[in-house]
PDB file of N, CA and C in Angstrom:
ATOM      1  N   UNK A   1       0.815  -1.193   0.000  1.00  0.00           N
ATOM      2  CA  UNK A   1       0.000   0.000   0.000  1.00  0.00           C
ATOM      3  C   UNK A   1       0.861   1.260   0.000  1.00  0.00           C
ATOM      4  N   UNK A   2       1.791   1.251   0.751  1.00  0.00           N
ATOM      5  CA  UNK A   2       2.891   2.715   0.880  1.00  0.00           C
ATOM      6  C   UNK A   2       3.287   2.886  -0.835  1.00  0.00           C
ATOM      7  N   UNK A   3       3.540   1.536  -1.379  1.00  0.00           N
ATOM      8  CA  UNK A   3       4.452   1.869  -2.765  1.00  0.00           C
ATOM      9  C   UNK A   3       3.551   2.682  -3.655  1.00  0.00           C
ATOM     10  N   UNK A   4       1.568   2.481  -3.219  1.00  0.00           N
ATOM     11  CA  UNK A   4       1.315   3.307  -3.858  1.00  0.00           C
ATOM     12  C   UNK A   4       0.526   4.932  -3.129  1.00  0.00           C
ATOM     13  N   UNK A   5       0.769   5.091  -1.774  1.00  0.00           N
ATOM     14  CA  UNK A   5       0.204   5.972  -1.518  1.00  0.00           C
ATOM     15  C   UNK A   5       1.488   7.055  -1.772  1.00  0.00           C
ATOM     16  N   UNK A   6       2.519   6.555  -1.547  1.00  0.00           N
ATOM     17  CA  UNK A   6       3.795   8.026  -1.654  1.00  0.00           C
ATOM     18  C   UNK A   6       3.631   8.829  -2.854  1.00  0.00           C
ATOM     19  N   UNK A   7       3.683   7.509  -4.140  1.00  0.00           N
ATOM     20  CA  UNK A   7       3.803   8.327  -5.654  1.00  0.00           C
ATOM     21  C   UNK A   7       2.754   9.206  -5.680  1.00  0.00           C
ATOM     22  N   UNK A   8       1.376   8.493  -5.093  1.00  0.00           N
ATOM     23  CA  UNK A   8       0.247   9.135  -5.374  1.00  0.00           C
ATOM     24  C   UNK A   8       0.053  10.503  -4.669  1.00  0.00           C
ATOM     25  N   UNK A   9       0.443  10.455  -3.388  1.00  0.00           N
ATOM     26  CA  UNK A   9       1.037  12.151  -2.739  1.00  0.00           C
ATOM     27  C   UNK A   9       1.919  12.809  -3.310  1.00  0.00           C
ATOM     28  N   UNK A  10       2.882  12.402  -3.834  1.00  0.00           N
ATOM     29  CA  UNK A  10       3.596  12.997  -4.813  1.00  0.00           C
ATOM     30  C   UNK A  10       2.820  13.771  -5.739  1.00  0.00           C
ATOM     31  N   UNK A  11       2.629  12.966  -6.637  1.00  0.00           N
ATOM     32  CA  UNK A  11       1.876  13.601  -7.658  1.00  0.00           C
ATOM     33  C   UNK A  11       0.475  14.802  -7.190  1.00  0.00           C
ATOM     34  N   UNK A  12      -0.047  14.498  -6.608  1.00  0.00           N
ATOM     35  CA  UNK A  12      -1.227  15.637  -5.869  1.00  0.00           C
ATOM     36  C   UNK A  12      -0.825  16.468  -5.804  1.00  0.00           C
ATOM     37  N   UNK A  13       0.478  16.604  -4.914  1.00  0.00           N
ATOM     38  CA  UNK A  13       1.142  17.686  -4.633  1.00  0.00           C
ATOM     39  C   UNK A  13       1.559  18.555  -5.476  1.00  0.00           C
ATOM     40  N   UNK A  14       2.072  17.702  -6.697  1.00  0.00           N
ATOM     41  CA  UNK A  14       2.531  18.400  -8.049  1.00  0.00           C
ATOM     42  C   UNK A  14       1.441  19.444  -8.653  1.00  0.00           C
ATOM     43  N   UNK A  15       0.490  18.622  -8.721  1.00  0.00           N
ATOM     44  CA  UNK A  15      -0.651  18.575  -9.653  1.00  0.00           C
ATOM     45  C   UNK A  15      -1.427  20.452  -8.818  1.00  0.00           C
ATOM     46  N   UNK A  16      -1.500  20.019  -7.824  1.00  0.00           N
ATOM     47  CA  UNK A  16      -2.186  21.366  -7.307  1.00  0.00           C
ATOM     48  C   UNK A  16      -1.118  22.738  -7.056  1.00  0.00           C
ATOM     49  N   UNK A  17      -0.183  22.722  -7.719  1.00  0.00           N
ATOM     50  CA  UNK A  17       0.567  23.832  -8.236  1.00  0.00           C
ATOM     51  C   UNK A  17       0.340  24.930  -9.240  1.00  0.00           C
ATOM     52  N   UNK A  18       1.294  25.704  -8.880  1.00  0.00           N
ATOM     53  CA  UNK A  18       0.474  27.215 -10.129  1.00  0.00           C
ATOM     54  C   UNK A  18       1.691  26.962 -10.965  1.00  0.00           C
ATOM     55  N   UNK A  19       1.846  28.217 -12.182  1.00  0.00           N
ATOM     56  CA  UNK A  19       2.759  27.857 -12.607  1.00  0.00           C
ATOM     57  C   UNK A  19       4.052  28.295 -12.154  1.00  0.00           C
ATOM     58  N   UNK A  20       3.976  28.898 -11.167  1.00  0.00           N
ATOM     59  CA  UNK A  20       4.734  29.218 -10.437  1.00  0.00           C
ATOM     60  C   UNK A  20       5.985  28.907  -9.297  1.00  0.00           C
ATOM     61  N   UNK A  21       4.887  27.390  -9.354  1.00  0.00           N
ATOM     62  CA  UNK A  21       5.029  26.025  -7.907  1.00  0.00           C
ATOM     63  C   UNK A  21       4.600  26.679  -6.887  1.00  0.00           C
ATOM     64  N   UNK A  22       3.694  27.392  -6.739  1.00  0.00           N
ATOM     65  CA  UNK A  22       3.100  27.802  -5.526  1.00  0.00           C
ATOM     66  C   UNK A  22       1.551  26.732  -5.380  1.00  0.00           C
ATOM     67  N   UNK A  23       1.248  26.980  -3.963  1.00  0.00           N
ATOM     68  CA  UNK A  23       0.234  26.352  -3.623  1.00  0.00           C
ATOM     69  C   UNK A  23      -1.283  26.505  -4.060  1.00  0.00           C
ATOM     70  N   UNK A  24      -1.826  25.289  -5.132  1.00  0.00           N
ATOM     71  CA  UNK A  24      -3.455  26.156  -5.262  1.00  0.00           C
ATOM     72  C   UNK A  24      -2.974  26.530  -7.008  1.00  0.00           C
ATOM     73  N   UNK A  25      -3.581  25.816  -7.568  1.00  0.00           N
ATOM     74  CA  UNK A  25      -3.960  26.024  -9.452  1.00  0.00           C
ATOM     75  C   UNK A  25      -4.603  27.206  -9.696  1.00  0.00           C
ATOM     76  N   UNK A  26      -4.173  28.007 -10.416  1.00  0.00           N
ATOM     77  CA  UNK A  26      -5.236  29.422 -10.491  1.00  0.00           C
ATOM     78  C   UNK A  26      -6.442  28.714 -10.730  1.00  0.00           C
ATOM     79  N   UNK A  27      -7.218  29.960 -10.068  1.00  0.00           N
ATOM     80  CA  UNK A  27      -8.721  29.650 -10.145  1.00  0.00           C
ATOM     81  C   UNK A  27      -8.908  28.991  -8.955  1.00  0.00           C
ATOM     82  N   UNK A  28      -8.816  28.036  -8.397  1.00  0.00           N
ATOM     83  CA  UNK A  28      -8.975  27.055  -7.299  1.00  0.00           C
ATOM     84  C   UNK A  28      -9.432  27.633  -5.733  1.00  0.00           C
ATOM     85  N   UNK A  29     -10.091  27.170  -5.505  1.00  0.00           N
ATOM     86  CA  UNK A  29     -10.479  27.376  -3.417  1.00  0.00           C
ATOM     87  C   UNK A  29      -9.162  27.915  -3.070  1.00  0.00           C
ATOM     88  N   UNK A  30      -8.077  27.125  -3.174  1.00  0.00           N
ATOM     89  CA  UNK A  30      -6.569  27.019  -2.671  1.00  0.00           C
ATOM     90  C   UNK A  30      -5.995  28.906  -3.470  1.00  0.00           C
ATOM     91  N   UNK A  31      -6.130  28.516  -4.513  1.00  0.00           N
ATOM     92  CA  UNK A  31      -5.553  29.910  -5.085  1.00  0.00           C
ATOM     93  C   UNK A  31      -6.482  31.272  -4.156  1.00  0.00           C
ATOM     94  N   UNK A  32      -7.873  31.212  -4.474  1.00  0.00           N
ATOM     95  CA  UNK A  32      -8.432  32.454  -4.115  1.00  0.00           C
ATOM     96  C   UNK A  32      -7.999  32.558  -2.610  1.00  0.00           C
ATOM     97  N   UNK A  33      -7.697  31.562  -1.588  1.00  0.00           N
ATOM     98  CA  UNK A  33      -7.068  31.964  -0.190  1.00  0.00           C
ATOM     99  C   UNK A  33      -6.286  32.736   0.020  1.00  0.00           C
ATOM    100  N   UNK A  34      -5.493  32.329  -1.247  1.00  0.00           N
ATOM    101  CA  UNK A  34      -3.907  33.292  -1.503  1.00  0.00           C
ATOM    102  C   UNK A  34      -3.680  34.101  -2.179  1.00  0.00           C
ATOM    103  N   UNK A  35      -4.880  34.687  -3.077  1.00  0.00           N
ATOM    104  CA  UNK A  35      -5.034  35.904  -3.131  1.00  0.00           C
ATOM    105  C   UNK A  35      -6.291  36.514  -2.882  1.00  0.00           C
ATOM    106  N   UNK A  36      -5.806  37.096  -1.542  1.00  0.00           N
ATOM    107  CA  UNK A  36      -7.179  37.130  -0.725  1.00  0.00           C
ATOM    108  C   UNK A  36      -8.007  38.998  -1.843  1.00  0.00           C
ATOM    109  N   UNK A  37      -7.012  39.799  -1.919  1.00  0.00           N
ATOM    110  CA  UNK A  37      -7.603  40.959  -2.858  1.00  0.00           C
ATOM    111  C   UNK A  37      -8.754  40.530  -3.774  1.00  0.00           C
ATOM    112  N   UNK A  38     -10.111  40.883  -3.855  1.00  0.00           N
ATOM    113  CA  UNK A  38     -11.104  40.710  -4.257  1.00  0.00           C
ATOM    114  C   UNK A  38     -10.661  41.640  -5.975  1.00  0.00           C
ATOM    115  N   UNK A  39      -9.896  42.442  -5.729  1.00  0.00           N
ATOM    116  CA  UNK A  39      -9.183  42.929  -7.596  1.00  0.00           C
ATOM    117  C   UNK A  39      -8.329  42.287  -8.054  1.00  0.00           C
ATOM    118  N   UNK A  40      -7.617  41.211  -7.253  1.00  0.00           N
ATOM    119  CA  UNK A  40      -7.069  40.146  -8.270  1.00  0.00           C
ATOM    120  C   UNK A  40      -7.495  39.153  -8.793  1.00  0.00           C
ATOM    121  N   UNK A  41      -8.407  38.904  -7.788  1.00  0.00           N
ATOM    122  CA  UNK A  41      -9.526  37.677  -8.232  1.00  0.00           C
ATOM    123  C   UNK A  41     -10.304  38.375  -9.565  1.00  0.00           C
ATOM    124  N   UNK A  42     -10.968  39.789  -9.315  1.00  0.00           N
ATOM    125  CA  UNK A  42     -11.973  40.036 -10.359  1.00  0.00           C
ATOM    126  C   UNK A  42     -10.955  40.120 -11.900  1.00  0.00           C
ATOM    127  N   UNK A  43      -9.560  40.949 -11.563  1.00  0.00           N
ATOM    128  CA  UNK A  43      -8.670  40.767 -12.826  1.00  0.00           C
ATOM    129  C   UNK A  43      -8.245  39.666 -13.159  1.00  0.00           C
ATOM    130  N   UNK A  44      -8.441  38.704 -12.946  1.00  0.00           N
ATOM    131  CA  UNK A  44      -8.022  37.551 -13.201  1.00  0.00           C
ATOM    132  C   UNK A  44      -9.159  36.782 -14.071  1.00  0.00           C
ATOM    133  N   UNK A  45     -10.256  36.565 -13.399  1.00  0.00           N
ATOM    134  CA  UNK A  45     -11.356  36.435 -13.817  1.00  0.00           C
ATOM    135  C   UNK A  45     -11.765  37.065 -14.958  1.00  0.00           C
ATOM    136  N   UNK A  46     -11.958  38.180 -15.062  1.00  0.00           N
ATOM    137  CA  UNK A  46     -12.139  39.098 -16.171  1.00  0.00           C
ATOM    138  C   UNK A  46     -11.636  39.201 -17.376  1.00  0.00           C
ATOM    139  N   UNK A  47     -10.022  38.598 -17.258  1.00  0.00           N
ATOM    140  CA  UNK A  47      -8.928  38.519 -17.963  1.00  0.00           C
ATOM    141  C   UNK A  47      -9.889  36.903 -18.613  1.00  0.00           C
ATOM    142  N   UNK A  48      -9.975  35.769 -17.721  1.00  0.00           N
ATOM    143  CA  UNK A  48     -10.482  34.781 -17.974  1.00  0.00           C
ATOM    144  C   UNK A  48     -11.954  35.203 -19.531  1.00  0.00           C
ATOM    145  N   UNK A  49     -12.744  35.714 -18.599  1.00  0.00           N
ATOM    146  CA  UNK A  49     -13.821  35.985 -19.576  1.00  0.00           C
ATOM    147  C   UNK A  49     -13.897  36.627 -20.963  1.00  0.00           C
ATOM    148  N   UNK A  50     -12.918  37.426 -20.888  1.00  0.00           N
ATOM    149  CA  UNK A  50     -12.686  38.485 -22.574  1.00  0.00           C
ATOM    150  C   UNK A  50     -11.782  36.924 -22.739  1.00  0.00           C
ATOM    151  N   UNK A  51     -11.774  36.090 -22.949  1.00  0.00           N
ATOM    152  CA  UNK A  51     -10.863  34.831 -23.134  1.00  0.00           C
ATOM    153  C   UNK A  51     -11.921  34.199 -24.220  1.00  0.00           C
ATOM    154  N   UNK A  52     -13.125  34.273 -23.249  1.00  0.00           N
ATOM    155  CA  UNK A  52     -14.261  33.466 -24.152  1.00  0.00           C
ATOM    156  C   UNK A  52     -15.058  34.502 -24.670  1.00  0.00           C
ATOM    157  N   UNK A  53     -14.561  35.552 -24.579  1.00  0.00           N
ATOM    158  CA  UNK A  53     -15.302  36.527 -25.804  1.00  0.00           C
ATOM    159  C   UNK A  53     -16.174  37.214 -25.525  1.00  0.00           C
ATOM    160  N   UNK A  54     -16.345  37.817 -24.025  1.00  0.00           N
ATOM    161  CA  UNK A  54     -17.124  38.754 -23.078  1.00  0.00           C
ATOM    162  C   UNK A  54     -16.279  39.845 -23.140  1.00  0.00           C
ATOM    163  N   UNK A  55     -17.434  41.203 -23.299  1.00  0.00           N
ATOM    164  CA  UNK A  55     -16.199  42.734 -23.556  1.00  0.00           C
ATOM    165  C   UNK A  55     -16.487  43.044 -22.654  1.00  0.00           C
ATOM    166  N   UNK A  56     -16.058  43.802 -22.523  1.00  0.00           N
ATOM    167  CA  UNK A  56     -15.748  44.936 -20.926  1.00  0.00           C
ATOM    168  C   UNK A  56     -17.372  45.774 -20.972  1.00  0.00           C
ATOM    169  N   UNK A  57     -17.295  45.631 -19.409  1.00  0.00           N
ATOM    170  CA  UNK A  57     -18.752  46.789 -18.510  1.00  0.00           C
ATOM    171  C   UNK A  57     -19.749  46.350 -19.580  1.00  0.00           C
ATOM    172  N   UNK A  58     -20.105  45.308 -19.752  1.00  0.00           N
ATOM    173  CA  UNK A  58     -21.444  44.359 -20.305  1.00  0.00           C
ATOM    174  C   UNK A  58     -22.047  43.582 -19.371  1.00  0.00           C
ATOM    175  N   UNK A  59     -23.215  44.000 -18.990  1.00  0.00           N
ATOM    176  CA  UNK A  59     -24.337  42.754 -17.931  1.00  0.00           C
ATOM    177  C   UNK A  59     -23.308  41.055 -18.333  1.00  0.00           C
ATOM    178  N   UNK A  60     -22.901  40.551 -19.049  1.00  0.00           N
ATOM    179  CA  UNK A  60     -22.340  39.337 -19.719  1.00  0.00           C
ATOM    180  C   UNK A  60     -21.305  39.396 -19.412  1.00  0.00           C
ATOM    181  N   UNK A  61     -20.265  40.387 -19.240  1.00  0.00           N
ATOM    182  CA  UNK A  61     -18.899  40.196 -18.792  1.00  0.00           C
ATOM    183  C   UNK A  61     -18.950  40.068 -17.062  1.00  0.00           C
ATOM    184  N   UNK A  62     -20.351  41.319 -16.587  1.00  0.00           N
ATOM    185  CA  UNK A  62     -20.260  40.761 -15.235  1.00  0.00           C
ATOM    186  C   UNK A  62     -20.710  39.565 -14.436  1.00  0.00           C
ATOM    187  N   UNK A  63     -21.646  38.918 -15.128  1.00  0.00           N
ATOM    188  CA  UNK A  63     -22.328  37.454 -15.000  1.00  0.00           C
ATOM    189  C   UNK A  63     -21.276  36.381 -15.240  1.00  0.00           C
ATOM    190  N   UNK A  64     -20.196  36.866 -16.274  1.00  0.00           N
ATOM    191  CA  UNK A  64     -19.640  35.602 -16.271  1.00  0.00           C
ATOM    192  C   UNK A  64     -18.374  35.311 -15.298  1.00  0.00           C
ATOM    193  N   UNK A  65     -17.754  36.967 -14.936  1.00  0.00           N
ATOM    194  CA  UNK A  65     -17.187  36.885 -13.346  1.00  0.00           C
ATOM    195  C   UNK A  65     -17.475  36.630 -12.202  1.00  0.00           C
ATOM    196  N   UNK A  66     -19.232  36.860 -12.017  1.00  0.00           N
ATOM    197  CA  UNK A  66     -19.538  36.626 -11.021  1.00  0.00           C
ATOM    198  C   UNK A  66     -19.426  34.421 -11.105  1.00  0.00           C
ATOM    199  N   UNK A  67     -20.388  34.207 -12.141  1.00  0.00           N
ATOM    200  CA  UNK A  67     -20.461  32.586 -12.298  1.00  0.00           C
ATOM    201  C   UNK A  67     -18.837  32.017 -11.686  1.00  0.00           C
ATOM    202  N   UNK A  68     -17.770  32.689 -12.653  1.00  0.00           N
ATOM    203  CA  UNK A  68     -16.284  31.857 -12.933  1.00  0.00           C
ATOM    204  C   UNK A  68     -15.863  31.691 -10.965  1.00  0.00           C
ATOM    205  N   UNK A  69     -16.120  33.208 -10.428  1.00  0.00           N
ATOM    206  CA  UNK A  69     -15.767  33.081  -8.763  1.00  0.00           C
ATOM    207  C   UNK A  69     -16.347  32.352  -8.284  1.00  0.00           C
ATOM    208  N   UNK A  70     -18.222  31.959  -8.756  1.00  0.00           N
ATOM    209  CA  UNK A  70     -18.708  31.186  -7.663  1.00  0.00           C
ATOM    210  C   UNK A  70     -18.258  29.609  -7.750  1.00  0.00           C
ATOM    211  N   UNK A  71     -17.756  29.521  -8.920  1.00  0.00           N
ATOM    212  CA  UNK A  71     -17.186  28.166  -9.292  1.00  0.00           C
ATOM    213  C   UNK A  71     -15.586  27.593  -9.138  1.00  0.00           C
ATOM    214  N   UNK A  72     -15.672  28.719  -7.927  1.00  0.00           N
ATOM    215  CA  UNK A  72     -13.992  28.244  -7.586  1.00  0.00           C
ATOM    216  C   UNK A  72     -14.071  26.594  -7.231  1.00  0.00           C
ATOM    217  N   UNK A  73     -13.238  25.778  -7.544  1.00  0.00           N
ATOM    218  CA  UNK A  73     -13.232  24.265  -7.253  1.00  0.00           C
ATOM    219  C   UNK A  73     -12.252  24.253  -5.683  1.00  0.00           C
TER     220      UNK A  73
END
């Protein structure tokens, strides 16, 4: 059982990294802890949404920031 719980902590550990190697995948529960500023989250987010083709100060750009935060994993 150890031979496979180590790799498998291993890897988790990897896996929930930014690209940075910090703790917490952007976007994530883990990330928004660590950046607790509610304007990095929304620039980030926002940045996210003109991604999928939402323009700026549109009812649609703010719905889809609000959705992307409530769906932190």
């Amino acid at each position: 059982m150890k031979q496979i719980l180590i790799p498998l902590v291993s890897l988790s550990a990897l896996v929930a990294c930014d690209m940075n190697g910090d703790a917490g995948t952007e976007g994530s529960g883990l990330w928004s802890i660590r950046y607790k500023s509610a304007e990095e989250q929304i620039t980030y987010f926002t940045l996210k949404c003109e991604k999928y083709g939402y323009e700026q100060n549109t009812d649609a750009m703010r719905d889809c920031v609000a959705d992307e935060m409530r769906n932190i994993d």
